[in-house]
PDB file of N, CA and C in Angstrom:
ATOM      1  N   UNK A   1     129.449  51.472   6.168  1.00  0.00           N
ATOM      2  CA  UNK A   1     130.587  51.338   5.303  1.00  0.00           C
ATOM      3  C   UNK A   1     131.719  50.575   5.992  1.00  0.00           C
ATOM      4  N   UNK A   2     131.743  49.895   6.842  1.00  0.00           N
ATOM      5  CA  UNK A   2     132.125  49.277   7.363  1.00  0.00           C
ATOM      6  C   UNK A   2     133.334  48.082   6.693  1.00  0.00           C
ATOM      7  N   UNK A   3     132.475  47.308   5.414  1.00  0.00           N
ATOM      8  CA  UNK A   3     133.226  46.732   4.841  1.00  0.00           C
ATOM      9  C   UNK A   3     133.364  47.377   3.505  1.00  0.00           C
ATOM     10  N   UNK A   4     133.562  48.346   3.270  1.00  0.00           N
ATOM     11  CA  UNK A   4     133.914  49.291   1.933  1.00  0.00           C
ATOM     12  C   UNK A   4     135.390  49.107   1.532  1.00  0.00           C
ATOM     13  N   UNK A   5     136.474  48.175   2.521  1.00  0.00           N
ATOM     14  CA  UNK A   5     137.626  47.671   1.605  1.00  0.00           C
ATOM     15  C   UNK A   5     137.818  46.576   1.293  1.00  0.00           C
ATOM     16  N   UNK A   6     136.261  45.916   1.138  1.00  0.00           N
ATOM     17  CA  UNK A   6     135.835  44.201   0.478  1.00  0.00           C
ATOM     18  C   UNK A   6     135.219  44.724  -1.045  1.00  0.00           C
ATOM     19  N   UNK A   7     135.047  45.880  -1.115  1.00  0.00           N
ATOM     20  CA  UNK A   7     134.224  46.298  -2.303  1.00  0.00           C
ATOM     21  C   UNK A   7     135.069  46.470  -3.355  1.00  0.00           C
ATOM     22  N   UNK A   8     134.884  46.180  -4.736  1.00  0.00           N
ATOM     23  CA  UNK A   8     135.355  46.669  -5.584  1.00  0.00           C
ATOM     24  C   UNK A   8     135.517  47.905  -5.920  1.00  0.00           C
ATOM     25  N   UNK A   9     136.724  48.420  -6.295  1.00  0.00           N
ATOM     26  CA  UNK A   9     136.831  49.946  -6.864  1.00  0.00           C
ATOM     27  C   UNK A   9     137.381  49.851  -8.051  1.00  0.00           C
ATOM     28  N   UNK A  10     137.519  49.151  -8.348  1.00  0.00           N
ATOM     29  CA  UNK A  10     137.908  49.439 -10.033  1.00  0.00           C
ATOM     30  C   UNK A  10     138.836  48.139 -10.465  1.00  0.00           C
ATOM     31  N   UNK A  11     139.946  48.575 -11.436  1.00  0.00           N
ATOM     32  CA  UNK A  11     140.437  47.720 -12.175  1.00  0.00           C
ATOM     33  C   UNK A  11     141.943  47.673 -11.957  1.00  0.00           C
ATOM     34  N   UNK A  12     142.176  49.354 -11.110  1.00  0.00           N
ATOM     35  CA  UNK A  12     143.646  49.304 -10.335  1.00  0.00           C
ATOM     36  C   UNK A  12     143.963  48.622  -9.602  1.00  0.00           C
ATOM     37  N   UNK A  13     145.375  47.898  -9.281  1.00  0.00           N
ATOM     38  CA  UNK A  13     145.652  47.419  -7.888  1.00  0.00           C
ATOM     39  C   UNK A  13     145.450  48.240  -6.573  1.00  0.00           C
ATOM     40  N   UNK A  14     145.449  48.222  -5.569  1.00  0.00           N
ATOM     41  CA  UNK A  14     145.341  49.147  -4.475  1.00  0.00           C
ATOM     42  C   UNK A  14     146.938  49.396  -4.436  1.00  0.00           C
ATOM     43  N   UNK A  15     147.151  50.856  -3.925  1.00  0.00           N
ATOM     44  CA  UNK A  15     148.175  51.332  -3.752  1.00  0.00           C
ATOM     45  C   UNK A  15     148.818  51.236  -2.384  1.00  0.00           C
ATOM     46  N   UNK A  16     150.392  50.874  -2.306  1.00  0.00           N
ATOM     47  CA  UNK A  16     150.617  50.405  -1.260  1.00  0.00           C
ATOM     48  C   UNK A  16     150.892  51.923  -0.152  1.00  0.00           C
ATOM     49  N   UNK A  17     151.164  51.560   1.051  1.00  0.00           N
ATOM     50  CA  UNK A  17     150.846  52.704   1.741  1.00  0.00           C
ATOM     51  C   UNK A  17     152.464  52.756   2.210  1.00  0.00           C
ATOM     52  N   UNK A  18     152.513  54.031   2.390  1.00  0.00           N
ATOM     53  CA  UNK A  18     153.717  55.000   2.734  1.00  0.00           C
ATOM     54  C   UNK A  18     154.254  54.548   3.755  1.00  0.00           C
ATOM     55  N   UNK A  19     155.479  53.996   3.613  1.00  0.00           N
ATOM     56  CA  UNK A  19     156.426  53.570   4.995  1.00  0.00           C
ATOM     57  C   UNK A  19     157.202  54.939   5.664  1.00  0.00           C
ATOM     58  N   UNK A  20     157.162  55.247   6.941  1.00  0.00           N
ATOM     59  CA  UNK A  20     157.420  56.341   7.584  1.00  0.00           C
ATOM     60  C   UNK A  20     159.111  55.881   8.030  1.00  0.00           C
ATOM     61  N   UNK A  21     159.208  56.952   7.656  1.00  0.00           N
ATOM     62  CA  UNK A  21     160.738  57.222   7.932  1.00  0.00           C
ATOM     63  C   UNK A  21     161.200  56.648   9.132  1.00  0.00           C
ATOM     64  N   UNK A  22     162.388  56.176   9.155  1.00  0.00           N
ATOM     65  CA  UNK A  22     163.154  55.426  10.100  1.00  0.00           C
ATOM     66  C   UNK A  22     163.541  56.868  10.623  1.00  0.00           C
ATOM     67  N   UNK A  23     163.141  56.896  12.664  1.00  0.00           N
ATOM     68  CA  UNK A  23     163.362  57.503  13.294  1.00  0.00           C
ATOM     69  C   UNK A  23     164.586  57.122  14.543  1.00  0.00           C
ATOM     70  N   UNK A  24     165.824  57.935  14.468  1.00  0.00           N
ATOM     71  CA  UNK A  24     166.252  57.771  15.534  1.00  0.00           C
ATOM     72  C   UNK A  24     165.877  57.082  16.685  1.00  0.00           C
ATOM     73  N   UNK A  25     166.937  55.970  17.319  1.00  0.00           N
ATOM     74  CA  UNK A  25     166.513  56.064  18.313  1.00  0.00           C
ATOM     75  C   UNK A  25     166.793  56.827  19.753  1.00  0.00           C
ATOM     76  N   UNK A  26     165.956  57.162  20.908  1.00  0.00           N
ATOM     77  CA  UNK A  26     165.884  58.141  21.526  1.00  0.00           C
ATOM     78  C   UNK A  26     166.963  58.085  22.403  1.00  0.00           C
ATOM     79  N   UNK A  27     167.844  56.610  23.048  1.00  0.00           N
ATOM     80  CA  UNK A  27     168.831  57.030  23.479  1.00  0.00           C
ATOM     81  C   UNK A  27     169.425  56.163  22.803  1.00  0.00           C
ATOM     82  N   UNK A  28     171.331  56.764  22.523  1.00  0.00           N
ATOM     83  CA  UNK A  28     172.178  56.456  22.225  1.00  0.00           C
ATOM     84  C   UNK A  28     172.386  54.861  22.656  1.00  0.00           C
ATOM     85  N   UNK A  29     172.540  54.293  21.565  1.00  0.00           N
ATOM     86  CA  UNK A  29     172.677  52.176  22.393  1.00  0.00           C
ATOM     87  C   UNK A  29     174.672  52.543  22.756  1.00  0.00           C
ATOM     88  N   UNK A  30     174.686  52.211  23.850  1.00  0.00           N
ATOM     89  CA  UNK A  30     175.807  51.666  24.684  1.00  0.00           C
ATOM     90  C   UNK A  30     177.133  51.104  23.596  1.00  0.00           C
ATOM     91  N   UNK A  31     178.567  51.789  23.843  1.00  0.00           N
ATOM     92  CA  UNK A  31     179.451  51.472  23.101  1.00  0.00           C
ATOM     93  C   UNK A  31     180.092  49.850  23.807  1.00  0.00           C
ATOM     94  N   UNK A  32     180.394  49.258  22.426  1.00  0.00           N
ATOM     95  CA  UNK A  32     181.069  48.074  22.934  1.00  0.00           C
ATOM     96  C   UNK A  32     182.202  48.240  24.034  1.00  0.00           C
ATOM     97  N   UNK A  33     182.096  47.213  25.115  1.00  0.00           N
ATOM     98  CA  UNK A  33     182.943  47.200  26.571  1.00  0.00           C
ATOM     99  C   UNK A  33     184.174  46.684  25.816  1.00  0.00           C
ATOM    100  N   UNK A  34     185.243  47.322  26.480  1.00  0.00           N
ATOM    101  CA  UNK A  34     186.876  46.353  25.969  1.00  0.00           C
ATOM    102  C   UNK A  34     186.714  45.109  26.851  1.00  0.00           C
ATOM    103  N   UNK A  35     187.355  44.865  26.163  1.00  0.00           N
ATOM    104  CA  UNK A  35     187.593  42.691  26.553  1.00  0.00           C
ATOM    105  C   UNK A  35     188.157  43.187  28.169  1.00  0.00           C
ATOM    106  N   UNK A  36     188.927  43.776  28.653  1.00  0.00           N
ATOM    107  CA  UNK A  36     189.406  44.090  30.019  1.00  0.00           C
ATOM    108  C   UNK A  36     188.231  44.085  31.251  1.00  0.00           C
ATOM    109  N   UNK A  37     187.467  45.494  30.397  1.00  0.00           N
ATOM    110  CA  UNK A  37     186.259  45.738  31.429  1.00  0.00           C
ATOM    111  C   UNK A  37     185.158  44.304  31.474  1.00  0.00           C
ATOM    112  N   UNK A  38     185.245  44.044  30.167  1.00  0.00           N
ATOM    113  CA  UNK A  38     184.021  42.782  30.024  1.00  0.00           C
ATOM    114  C   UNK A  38     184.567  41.516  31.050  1.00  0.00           C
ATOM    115  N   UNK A  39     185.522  41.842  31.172  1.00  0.00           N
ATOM    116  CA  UNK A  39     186.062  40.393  31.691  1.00  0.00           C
ATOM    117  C   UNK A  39     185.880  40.466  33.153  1.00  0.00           C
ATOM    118  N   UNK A  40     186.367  41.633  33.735  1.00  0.00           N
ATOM    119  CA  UNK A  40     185.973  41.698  35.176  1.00  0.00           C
ATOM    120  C   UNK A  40     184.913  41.991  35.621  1.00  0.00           C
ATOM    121  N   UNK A  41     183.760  42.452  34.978  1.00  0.00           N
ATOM    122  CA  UNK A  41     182.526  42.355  35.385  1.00  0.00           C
ATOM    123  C   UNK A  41     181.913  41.203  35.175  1.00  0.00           C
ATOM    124  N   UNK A  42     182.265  40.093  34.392  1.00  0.00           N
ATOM    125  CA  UNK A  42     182.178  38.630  34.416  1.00  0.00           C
ATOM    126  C   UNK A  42     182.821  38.201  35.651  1.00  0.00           C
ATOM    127  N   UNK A  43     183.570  38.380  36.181  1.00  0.00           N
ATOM    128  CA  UNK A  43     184.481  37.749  37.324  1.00  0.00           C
ATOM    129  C   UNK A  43     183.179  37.890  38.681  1.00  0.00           C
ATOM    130  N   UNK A  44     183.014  39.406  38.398  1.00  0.00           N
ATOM    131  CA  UNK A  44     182.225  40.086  39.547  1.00  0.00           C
ATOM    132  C   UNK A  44     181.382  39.551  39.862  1.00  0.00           C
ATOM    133  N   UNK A  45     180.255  38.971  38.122  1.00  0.00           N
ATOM    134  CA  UNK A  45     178.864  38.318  38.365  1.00  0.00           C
ATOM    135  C   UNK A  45     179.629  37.065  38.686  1.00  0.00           C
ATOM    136  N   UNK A  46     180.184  36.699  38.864  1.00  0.00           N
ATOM    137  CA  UNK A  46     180.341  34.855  39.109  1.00  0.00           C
ATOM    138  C   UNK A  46     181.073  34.694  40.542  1.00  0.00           C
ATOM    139  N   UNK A  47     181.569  35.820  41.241  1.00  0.00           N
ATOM    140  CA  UNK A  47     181.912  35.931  42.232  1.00  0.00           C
ATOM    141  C   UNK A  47     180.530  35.969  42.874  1.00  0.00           C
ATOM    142  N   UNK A  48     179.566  36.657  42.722  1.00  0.00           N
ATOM    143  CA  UNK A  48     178.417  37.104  43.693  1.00  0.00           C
ATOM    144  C   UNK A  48     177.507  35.782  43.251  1.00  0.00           C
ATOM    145  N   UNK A  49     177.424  35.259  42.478  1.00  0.00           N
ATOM    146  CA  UNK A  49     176.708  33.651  42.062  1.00  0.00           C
ATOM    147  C   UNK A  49     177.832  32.412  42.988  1.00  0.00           C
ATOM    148  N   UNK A  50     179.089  32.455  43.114  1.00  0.00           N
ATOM    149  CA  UNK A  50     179.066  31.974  44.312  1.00  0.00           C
ATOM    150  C   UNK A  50     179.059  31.638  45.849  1.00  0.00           C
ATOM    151  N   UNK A  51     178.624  32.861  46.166  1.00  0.00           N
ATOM    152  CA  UNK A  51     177.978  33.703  47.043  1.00  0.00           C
ATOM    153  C   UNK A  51     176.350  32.853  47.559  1.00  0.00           C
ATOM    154  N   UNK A  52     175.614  32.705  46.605  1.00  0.00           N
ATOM    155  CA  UNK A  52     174.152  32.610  46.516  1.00  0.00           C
ATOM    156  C   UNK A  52     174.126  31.044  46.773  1.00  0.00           C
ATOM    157  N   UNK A  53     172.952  30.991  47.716  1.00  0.00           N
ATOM    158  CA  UNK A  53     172.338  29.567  48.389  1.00  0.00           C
ATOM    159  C   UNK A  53     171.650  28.871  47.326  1.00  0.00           C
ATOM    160  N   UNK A  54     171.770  27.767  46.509  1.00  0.00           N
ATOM    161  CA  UNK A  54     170.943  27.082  45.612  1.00  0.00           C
ATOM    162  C   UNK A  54     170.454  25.697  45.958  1.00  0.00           C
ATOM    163  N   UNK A  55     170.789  25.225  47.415  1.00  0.00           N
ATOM    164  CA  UNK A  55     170.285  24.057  47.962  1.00  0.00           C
ATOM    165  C   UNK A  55     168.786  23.688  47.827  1.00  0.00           C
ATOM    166  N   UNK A  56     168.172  25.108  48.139  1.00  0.00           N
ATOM    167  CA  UNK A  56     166.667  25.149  48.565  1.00  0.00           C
ATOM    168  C   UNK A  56     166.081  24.473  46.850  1.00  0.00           C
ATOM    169  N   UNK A  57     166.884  24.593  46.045  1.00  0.00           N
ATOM    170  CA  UNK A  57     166.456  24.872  44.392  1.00  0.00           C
ATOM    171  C   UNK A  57     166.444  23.552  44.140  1.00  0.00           C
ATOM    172  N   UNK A  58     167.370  22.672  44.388  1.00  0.00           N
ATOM    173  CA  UNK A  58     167.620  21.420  43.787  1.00  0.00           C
ATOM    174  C   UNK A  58     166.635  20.114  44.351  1.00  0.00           C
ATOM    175  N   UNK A  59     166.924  19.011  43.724  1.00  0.00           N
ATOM    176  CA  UNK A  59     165.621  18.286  43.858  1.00  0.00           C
ATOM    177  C   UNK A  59     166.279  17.643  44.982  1.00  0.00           C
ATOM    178  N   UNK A  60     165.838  16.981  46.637  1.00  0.00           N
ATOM    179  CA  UNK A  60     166.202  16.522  47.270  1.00  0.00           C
ATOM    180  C   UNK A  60     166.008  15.059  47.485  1.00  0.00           C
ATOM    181  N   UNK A  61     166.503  13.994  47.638  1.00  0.00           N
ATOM    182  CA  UNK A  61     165.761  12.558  47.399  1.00  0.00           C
ATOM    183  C   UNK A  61     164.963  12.613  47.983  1.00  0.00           C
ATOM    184  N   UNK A  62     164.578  11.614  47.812  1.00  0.00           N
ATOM    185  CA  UNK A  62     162.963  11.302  48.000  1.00  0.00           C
ATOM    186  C   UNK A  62     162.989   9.589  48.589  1.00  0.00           C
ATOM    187  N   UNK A  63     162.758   9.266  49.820  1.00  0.00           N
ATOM    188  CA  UNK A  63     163.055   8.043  50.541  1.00  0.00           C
ATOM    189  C   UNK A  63     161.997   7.482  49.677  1.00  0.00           C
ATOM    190  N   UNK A  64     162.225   6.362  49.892  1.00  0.00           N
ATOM    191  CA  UNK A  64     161.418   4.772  48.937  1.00  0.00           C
ATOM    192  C   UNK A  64     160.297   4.677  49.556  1.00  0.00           C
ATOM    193  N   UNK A  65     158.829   4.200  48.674  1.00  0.00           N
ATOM    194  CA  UNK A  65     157.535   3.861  49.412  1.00  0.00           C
ATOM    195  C   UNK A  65     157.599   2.475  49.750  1.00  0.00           C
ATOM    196  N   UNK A  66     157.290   2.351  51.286  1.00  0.00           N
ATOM    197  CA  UNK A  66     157.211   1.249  51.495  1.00  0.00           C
ATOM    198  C   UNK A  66     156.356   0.165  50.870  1.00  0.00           C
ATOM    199  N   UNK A  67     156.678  -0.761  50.876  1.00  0.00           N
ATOM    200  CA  UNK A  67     156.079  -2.068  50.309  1.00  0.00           C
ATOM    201  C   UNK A  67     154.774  -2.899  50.576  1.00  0.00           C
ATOM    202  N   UNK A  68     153.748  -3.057  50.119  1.00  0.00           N
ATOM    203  CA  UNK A  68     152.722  -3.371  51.188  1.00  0.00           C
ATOM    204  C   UNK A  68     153.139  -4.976  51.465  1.00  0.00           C
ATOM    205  N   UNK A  69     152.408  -5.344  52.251  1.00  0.00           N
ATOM    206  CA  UNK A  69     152.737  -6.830  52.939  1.00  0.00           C
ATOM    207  C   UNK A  69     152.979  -7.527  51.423  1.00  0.00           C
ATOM    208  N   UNK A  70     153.638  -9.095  51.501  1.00  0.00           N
ATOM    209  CA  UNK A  70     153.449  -9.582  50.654  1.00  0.00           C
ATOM    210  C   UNK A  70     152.279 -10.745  50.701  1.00  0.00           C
ATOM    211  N   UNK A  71     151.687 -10.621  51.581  1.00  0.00           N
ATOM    212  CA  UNK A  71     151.207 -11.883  52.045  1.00  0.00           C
ATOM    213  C   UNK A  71     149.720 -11.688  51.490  1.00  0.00           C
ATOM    214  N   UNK A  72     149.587 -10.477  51.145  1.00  0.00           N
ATOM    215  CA  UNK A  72     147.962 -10.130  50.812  1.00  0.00           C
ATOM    216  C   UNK A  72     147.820 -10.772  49.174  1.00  0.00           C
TER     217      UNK A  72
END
């Protein structure tokens, strides 16, 4: 019976199935920060980002390939 919901059952539409209740969620989501606090913990992250080494990250040139003879 495997495919027994390819089969015909009649002349009804199929009935749609029961949506389950919207459940709490389990912890409380976080109250909006005042513009004060938000602002200095922005300061904080951008203080400690200029702090941090990003040399290693960036693309470094790349000297020119030499030329082969012209004479060949």
């Amino acid at each position: 019976m495997a495919f027994s919901i390819f089969s015909k059952k009649g002349s009804e539409p199929p009935k749609p199935s029961k949506a389950e209740p919207a459940k709490p969620d389990a912890a409380p989501k976080p109250a909006a920060l005042a513009p004060e606090v938000m602002s200095s913990r922005i300061n904080e992250i951008e203080a400690e980002m200029d702090e941090l080494d990003f040399t290693a990250l960036t693309a470094q040139p790349v000297a020119p390939r030499p030329q082969p003879p012209s004479n060949l």
